[in-house]
N, C-alpha and C. Protein backbone atom coordinates (compact mmCIF):
# COMPACT_ATOMS: atom_id res chain seq x y z
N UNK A 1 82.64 -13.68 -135.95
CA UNK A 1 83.30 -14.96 -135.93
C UNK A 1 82.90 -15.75 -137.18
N UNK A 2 83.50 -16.62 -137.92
CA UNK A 2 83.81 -17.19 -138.92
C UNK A 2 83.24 -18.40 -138.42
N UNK A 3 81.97 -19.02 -139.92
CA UNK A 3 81.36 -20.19 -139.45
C UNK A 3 82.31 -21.28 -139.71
N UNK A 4 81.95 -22.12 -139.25
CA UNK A 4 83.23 -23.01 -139.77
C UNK A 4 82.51 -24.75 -140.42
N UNK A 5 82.48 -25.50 -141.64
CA UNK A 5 81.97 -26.25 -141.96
C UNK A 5 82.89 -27.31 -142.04
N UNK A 6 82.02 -28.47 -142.68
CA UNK A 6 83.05 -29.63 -142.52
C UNK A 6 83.80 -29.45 -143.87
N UNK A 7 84.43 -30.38 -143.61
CA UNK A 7 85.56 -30.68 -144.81
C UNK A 7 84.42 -30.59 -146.10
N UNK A 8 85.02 -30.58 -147.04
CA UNK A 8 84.04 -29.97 -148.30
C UNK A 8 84.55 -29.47 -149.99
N UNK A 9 84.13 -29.84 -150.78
CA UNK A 9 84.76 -29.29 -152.31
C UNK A 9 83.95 -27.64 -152.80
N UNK A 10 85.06 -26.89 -151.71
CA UNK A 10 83.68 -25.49 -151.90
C UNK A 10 85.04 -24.80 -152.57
N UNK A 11 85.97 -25.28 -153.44
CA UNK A 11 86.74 -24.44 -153.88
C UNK A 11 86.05 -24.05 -155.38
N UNK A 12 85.49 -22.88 -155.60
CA UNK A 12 85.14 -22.31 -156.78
C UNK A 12 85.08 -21.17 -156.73
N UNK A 13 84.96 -20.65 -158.27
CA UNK A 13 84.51 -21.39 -159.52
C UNK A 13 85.44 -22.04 -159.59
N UNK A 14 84.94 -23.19 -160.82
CA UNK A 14 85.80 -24.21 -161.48
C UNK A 14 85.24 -23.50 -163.04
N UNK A 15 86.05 -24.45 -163.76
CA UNK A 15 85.91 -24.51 -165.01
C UNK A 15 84.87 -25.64 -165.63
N UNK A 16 84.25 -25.23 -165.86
CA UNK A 16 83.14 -26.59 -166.63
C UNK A 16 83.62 -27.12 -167.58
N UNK A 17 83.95 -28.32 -168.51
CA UNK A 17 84.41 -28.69 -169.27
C UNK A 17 83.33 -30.12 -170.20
N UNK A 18 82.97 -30.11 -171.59
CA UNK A 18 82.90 -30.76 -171.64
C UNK A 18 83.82 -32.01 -172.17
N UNK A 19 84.13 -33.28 -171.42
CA UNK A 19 85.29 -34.06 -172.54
C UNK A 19 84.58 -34.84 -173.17
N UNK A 20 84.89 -35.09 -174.64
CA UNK A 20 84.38 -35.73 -175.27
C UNK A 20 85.38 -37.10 -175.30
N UNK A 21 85.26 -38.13 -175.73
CA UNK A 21 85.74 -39.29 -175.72
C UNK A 21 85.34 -40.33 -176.57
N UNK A 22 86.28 -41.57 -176.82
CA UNK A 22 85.85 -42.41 -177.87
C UNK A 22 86.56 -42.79 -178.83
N UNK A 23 86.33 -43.87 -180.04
CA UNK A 23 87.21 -44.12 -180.88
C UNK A 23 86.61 -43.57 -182.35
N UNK A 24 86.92 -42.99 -182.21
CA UNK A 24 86.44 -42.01 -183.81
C UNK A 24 85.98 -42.68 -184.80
N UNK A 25 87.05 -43.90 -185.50
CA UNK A 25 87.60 -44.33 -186.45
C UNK A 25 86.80 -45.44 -186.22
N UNK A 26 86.13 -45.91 -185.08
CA UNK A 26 84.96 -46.89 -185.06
C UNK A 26 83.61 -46.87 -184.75
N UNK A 27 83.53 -45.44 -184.70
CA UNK A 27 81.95 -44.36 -184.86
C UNK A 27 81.42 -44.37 -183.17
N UNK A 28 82.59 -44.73 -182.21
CA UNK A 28 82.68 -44.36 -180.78
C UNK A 28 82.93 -43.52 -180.45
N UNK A 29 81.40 -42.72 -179.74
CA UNK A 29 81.67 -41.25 -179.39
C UNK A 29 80.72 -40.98 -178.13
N UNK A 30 81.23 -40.04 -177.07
CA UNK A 30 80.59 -39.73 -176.03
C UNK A 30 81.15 -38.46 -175.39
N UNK A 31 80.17 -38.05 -174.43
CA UNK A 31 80.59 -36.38 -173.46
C UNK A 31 80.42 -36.77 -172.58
N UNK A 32 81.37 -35.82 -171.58
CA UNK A 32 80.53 -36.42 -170.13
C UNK A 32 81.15 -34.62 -169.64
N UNK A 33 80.18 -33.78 -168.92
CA UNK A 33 80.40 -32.59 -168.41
C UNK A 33 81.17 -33.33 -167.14
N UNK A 34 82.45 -32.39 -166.92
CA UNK A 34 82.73 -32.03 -165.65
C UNK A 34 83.18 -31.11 -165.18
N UNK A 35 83.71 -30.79 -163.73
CA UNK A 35 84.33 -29.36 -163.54
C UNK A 35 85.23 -29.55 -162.18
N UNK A 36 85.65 -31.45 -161.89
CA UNK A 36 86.98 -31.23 -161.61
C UNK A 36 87.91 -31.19 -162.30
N UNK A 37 88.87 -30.42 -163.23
CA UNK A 37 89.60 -30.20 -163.89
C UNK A 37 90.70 -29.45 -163.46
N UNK A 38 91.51 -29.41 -164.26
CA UNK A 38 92.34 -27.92 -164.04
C UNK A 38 93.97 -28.64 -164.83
N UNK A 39 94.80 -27.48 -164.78
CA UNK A 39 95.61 -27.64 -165.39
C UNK A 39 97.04 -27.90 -164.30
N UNK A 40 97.86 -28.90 -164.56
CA UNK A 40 98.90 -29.25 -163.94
C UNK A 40 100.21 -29.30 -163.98
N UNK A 41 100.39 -28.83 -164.97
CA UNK A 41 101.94 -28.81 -165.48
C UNK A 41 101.78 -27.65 -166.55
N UNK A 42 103.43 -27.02 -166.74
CA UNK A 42 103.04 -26.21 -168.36
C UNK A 42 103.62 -26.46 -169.02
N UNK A 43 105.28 -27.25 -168.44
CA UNK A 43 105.99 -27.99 -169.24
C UNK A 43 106.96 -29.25 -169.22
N UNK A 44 106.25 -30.57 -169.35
CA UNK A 44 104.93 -30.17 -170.57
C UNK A 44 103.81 -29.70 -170.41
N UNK A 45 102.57 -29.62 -171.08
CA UNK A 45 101.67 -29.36 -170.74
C UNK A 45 100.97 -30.33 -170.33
N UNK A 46 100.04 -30.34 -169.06
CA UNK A 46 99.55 -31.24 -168.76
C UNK A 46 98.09 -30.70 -168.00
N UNK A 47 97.49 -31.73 -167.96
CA UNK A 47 95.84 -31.58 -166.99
C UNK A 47 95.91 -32.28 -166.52
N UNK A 48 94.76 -32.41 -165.69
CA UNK A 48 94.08 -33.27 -165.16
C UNK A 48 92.05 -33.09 -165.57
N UNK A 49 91.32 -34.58 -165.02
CA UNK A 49 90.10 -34.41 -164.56
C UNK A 49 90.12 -35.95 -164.00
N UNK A 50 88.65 -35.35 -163.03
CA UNK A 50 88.57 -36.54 -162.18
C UNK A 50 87.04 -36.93 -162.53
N UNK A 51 87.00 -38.43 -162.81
CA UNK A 51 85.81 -39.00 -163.03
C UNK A 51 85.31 -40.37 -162.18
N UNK A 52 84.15 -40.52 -161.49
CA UNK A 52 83.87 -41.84 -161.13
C UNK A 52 83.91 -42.98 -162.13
N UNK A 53 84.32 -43.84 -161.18
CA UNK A 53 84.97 -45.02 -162.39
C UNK A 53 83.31 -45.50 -162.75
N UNK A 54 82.14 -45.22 -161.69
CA UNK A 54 80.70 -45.67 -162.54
C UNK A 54 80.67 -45.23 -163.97
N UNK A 55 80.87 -43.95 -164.04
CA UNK A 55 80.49 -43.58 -165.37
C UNK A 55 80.96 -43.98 -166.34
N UNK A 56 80.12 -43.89 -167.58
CA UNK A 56 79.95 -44.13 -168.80
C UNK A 56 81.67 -43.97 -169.45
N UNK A 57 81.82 -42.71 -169.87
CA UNK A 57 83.44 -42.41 -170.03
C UNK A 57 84.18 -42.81 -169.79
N UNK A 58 84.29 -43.24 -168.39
CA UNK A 58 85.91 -43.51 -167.64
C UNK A 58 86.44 -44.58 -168.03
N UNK A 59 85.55 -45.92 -168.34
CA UNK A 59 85.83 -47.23 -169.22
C UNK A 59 86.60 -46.64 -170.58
N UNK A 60 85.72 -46.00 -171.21
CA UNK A 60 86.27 -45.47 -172.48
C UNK A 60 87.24 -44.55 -172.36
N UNK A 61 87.88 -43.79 -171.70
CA UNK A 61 88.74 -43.00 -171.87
C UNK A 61 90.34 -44.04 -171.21
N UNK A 62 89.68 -44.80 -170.20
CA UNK A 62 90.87 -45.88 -169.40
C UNK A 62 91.32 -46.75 -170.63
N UNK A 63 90.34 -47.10 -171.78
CA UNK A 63 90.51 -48.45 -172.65
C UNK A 63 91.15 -47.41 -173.80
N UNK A 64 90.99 -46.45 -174.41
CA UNK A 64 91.68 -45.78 -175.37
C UNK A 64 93.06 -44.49 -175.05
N UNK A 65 93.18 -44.71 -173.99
CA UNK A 65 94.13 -43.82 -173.08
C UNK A 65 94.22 -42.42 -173.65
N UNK A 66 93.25 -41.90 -174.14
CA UNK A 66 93.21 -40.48 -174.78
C UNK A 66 91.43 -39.86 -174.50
N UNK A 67 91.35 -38.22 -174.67
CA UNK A 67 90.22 -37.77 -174.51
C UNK A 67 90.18 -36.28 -174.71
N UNK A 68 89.55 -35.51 -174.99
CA UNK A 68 89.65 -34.03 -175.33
C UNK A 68 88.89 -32.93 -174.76
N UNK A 69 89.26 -32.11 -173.97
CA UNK A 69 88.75 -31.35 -173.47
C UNK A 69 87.63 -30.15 -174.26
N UNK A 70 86.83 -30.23 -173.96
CA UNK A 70 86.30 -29.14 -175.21
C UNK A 70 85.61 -27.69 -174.06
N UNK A 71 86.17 -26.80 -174.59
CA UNK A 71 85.61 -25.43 -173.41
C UNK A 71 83.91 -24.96 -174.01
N UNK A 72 83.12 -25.67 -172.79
CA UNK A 72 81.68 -24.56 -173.15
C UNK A 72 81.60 -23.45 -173.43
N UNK A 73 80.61 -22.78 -173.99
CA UNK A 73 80.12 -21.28 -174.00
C UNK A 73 78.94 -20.89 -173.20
N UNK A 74 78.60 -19.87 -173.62
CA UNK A 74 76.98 -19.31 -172.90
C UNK A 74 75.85 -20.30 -173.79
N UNK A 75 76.11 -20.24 -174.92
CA UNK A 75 75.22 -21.09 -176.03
C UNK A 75 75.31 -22.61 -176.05
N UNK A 76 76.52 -22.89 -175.24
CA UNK A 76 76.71 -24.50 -174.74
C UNK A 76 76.66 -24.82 -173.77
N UNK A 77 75.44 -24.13 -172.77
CA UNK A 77 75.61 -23.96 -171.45
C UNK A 77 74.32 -25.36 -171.02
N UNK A 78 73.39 -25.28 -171.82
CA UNK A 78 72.58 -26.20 -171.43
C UNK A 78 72.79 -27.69 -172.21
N UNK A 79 73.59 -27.92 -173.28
CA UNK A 79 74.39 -29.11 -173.34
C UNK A 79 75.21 -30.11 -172.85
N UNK A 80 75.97 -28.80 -172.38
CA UNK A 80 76.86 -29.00 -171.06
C UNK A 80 76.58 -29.85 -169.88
N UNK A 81 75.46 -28.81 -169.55
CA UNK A 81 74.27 -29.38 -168.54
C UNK A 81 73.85 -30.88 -168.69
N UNK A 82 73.27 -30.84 -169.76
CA UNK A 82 72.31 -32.27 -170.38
C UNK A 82 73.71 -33.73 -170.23
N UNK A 83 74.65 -33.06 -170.88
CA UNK A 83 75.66 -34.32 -171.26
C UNK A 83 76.42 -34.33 -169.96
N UNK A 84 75.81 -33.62 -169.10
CA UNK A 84 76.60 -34.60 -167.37
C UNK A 84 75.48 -34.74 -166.61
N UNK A 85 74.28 -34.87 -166.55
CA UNK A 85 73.40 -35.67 -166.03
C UNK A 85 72.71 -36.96 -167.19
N UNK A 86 73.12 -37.21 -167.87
CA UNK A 86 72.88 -37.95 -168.86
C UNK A 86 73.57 -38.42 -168.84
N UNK A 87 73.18 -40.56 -169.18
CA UNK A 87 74.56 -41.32 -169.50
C UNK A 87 74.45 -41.48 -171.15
N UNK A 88 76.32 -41.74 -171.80
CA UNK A 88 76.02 -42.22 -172.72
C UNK A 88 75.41 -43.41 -173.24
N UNK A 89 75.46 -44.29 -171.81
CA UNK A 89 74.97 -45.68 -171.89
C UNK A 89 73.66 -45.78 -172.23
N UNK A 90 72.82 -44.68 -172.56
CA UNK A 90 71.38 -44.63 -172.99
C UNK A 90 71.23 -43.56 -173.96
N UNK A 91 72.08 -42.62 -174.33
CA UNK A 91 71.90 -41.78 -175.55
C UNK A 91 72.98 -41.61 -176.08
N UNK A 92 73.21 -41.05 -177.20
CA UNK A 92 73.97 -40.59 -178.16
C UNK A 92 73.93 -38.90 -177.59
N UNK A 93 74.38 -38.40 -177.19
CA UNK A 93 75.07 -36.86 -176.40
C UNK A 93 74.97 -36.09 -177.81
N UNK A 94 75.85 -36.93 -178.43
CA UNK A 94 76.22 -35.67 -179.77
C UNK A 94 74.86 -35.30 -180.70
N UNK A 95 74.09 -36.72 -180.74
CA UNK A 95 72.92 -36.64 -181.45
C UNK A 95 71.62 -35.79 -181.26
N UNK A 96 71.73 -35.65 -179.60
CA UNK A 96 70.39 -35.27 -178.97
C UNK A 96 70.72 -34.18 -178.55
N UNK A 97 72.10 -33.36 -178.82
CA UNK A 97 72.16 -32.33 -178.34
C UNK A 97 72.70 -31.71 -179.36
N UNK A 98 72.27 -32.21 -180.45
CA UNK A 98 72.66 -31.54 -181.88
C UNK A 98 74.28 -31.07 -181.88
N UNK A 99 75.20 -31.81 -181.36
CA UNK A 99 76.37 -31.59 -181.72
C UNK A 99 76.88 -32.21 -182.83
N UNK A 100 78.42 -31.56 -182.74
CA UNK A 100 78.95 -31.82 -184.54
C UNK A 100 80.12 -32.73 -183.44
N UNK A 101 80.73 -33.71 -184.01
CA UNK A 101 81.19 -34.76 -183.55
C UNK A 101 82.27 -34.92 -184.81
N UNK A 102 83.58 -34.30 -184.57
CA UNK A 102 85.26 -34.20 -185.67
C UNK A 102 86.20 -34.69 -185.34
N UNK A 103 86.81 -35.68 -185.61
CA UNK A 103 87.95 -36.32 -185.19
C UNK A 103 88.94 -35.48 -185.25
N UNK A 104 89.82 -35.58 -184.10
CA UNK A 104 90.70 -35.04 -183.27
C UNK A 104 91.75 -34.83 -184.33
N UNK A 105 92.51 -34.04 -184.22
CA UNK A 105 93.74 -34.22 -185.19
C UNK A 105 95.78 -34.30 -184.51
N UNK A 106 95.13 -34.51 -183.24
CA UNK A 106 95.88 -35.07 -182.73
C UNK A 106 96.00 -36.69 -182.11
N UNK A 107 94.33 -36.80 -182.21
CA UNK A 107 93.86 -37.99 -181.04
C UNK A 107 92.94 -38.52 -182.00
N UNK A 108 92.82 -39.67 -181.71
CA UNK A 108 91.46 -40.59 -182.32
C UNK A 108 89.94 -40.05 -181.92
N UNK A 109 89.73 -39.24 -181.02
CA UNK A 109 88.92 -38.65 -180.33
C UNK A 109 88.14 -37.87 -180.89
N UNK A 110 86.59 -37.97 -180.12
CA UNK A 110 85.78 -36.84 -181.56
C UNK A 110 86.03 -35.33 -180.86
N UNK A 111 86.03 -34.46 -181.74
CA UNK A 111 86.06 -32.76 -180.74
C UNK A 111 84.90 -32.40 -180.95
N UNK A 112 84.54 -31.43 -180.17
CA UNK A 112 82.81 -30.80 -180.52
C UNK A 112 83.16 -29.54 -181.32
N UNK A 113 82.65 -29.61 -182.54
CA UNK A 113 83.00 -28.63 -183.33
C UNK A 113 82.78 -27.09 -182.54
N UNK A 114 81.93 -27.03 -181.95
CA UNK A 114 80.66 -25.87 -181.49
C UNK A 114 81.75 -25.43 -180.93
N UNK A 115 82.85 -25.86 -179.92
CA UNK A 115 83.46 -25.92 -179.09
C UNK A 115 84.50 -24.25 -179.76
N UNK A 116 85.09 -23.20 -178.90
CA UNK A 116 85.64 -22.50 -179.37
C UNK A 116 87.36 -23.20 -179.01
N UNK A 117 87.60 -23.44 -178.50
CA UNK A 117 88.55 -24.49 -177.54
C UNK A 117 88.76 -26.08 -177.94
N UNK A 118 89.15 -26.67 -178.23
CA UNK A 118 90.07 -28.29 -177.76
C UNK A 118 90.76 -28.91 -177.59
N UNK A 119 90.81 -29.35 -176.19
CA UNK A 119 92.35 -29.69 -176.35
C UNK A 119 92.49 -31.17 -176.12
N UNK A 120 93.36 -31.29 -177.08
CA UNK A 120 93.63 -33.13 -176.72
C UNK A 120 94.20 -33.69 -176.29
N UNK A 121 94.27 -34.77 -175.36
CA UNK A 121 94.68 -35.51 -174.53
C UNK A 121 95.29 -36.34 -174.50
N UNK A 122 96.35 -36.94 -174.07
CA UNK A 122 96.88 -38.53 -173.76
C UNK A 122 97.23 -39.04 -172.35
N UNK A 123 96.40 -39.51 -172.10
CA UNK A 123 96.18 -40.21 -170.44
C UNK A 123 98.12 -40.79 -170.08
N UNK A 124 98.68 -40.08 -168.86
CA UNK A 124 99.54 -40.11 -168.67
C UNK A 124 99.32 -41.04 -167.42
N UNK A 125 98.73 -41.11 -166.46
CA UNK A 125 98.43 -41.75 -165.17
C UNK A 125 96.85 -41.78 -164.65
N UNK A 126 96.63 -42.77 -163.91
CA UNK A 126 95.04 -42.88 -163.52
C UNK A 126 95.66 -42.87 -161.91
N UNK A 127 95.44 -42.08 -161.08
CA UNK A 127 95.71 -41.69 -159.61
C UNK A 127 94.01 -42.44 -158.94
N UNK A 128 94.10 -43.17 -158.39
CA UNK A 128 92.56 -43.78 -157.64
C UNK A 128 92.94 -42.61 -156.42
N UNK A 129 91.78 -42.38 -156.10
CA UNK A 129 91.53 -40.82 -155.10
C UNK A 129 90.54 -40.81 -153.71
N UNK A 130 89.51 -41.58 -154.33
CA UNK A 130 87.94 -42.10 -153.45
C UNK A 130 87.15 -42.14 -154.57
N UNK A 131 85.88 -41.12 -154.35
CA UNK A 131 84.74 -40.87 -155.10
C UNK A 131 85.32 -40.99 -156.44
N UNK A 132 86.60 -40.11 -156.91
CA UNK A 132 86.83 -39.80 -158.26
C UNK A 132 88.16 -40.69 -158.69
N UNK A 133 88.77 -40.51 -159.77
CA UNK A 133 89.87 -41.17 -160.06
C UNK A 133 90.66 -40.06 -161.21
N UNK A 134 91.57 -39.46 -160.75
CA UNK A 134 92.37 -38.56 -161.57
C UNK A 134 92.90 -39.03 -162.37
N UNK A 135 92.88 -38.94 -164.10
CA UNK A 135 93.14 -38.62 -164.94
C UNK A 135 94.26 -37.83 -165.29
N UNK A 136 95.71 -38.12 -165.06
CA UNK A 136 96.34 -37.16 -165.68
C UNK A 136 97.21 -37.22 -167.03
N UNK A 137 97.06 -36.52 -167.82
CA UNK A 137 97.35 -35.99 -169.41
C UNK A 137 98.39 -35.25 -169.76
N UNK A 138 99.15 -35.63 -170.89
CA UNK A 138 99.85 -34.85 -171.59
C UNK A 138 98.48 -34.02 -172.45
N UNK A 139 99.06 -32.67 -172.65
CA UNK A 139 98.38 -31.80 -173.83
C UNK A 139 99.02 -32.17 -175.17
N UNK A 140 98.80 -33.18 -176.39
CA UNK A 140 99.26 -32.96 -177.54
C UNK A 140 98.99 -32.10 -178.60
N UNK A 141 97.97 -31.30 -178.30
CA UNK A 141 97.39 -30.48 -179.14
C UNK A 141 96.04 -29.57 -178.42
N UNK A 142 95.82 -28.51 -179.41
CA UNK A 142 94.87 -27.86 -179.07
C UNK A 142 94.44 -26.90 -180.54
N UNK A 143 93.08 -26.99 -180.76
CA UNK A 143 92.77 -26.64 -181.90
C UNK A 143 91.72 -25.55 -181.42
N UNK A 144 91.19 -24.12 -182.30
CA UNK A 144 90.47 -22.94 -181.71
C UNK A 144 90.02 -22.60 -182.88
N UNK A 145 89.04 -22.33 -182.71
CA UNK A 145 88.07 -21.44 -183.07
C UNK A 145 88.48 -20.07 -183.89
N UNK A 146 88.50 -19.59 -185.32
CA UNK A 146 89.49 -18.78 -185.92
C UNK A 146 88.28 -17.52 -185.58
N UNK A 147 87.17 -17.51 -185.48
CA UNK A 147 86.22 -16.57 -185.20
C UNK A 147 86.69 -15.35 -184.23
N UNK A 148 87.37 -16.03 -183.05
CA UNK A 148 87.79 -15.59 -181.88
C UNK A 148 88.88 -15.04 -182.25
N UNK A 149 89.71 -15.17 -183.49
CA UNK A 149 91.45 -14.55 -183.16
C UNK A 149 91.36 -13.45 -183.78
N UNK A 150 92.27 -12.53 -182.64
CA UNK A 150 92.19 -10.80 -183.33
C UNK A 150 93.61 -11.26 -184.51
N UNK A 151 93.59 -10.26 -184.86
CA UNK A 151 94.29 -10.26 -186.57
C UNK A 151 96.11 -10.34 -186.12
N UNK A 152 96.06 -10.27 -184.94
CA UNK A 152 97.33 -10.62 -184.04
C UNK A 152 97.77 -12.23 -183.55
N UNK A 153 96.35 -13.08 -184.11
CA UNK A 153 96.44 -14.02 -183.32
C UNK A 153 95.96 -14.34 -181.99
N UNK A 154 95.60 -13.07 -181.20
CA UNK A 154 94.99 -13.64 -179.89
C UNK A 154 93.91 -14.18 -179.61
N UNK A 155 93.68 -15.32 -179.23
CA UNK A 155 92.46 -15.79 -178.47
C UNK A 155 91.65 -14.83 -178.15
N UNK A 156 90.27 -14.33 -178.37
CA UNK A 156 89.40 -13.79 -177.09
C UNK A 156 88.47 -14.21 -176.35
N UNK A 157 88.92 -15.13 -175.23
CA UNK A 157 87.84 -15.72 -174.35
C UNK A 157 86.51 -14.72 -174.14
N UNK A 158 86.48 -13.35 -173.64
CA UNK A 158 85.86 -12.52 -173.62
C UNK A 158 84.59 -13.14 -174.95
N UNK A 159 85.21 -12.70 -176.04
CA UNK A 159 84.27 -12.99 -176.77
C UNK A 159 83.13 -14.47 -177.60
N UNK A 160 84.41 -15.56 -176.48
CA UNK A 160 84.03 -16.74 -176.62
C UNK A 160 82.46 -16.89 -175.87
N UNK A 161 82.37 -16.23 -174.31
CA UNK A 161 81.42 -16.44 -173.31
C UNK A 161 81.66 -17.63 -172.87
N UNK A 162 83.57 -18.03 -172.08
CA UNK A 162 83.05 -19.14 -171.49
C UNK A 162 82.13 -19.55 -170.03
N UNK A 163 81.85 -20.38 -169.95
CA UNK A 163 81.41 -20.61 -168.49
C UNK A 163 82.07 -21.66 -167.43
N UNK A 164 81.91 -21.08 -166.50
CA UNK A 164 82.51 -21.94 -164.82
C UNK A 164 81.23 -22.17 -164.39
N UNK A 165 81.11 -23.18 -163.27
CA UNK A 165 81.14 -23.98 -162.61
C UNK A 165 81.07 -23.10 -160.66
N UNK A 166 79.66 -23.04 -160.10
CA UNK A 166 80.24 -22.47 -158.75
C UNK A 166 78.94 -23.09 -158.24
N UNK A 167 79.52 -24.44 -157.22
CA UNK A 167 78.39 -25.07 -155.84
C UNK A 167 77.02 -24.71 -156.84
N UNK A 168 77.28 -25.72 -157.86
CA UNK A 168 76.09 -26.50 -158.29
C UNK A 168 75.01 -25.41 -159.34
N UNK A 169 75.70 -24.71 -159.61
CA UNK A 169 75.58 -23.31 -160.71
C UNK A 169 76.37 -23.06 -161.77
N UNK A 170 75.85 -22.94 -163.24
CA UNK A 170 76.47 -22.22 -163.79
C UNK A 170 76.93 -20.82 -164.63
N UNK A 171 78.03 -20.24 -164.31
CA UNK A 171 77.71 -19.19 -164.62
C UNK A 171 78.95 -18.11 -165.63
N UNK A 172 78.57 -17.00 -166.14
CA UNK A 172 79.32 -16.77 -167.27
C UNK A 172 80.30 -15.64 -166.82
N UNK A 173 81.58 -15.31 -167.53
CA UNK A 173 82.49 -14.72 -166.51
C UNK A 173 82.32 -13.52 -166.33
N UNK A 174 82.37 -12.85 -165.55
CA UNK A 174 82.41 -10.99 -165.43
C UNK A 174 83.23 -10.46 -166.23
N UNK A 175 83.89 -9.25 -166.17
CA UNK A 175 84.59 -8.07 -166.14
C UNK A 175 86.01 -8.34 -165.95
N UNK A 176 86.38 -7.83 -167.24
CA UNK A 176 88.44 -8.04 -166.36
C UNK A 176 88.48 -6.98 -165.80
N UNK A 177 89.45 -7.45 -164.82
CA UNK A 177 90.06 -6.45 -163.88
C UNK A 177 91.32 -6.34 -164.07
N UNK A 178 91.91 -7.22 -164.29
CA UNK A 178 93.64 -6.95 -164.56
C UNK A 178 94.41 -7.68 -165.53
N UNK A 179 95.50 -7.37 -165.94
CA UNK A 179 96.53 -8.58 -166.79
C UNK A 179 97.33 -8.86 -165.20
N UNK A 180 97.83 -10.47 -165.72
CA UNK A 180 99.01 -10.93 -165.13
C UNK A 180 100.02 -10.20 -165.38
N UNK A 181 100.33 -9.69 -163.49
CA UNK A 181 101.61 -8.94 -163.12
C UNK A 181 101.27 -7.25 -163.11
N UNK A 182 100.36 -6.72 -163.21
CA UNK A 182 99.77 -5.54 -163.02
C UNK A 182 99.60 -4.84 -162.19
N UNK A 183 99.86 -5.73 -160.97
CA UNK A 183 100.40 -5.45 -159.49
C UNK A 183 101.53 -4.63 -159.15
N UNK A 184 102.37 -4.98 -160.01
CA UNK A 184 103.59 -4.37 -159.92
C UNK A 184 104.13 -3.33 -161.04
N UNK A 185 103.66 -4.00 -162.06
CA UNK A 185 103.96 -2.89 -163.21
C UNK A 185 104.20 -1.52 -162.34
N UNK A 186 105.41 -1.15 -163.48
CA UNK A 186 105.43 0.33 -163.20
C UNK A 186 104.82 1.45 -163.86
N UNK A 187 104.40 2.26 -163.17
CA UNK A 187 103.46 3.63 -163.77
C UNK A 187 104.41 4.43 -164.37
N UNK A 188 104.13 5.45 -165.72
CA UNK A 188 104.28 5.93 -166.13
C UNK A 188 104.51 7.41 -166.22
C-alpha cells in the first residue's frame, strides 16, 4: 500500500537556476538561486520563476521588469548554493563568489559570464500565488557558451555538467537514455 503525504512541492528534479538581476548601466547587480522555474510557452518563448516578494531580487526585478536566467554547472554548484542562501542586501554575490558580471545584450541585466547558458528576460506578468509570486517572461534572447558547440552548432549540455535541484539536494545529470520520440521511431 502506498504512503500517502500531505499536500507538498515533491515534484522533482527541478532545474536550479541562477537569475541574475539589476541595472547594469548603473553598476546594479545581484543573483538569487532558484529552482521554481520552468519553461511555459515556446511560442513565444516564455518562462516562468517564482520568488518571495521578501527577497532581495523581487523588488529589483518588479522595478526593472527584466532578469536573466543563467544555467549552473558542476563547477557552479556551490555558488549557486551561496547566492540563494545569501542576501544581496548584505553582499555583492558577484564579488564574493568571484563571478564575472556582463551586460545582457538583450537586457540591461548583468549575465554571469561562467554561465554556459543565458537567457534573457522581460517580465510579462507578476501572478501573486501565496509563499511565491510568479514571474512570467518573454525569452528575448539567449546567449551560450561557444566551448560547448559541436562544429554543427549543437549545444552539449552533457558536456556543460548542468545541475538540478531534488528535495533540498543538488545534483548532476546521469546518462541519456533516449532522444525525443524514440518510442516510436521505426527500426531498421
Amino acid at each position: 500500500m502506498r504512503e500517502l503525504w500531505k499536500a507538498g512541492t515533491v515534484l522533482y528534479p527541478l532545474p536550479v537556476v541562477m537569475v541574475s538581476c539589476g541595472d547594469f548601466s548603473a553598476g546594479e547587480k545581484n543573483i538569487i538561486t532558484v529552482a521554481w522555474t520552468g519553461t511555459i510557452c515556446s511560442d513565444p518563448a516564455m518562462l516562468s520563476v517564482s520568488i518571495r516578494p521578501s527577497r532581495f531580487s523581487y523588488d529589483i526585478i518588479k522595478r526593472t521588469g527584466e532578469f536573466v536566467i543563467n544555467l549552473p554547472t558542476k563547477d557552479l554548484a556551490f555558488a549557486a548554493d551561496w547566492c540563494g542562501v545569501k542576501s544581496g542586501r548584505d553582499f555583492d554575490k558577484f564579488k564574493e563568489m568571484k563571478l564575472t558580471a556582463e551586460k545582457g545584450s538583450f537586457t540591461n541585466c548583468p549575465v554571469i559570464a561562467e554561465s554556459p547558458v543565458s537567457i534573457e528576460c522581460k517580465v510579462k506578468d507578476i501572478i501573486p500565488l501565496g509563499s511565491h509570486d510568479m514571474f512570467t517572461a518573454e525569452v528575448v534572447g539567449v546567449s551560450v557558451d561557444p566551448k560547448y558547440l559541436d562544429e554543427n552548432g549543437k549545444f552539449h549540455f552533457d558536456e556543460a555538467n548542468p545541475i538540478c535541484y531534488s528535495h533540498g539536494e543538488y545534483y548532476t545529470l546521469g546518462n541519456n537514455i533516449g532522444k525525443f520520440g524514440y518510442s516510436v521511431k521505426k527500426k531498421k
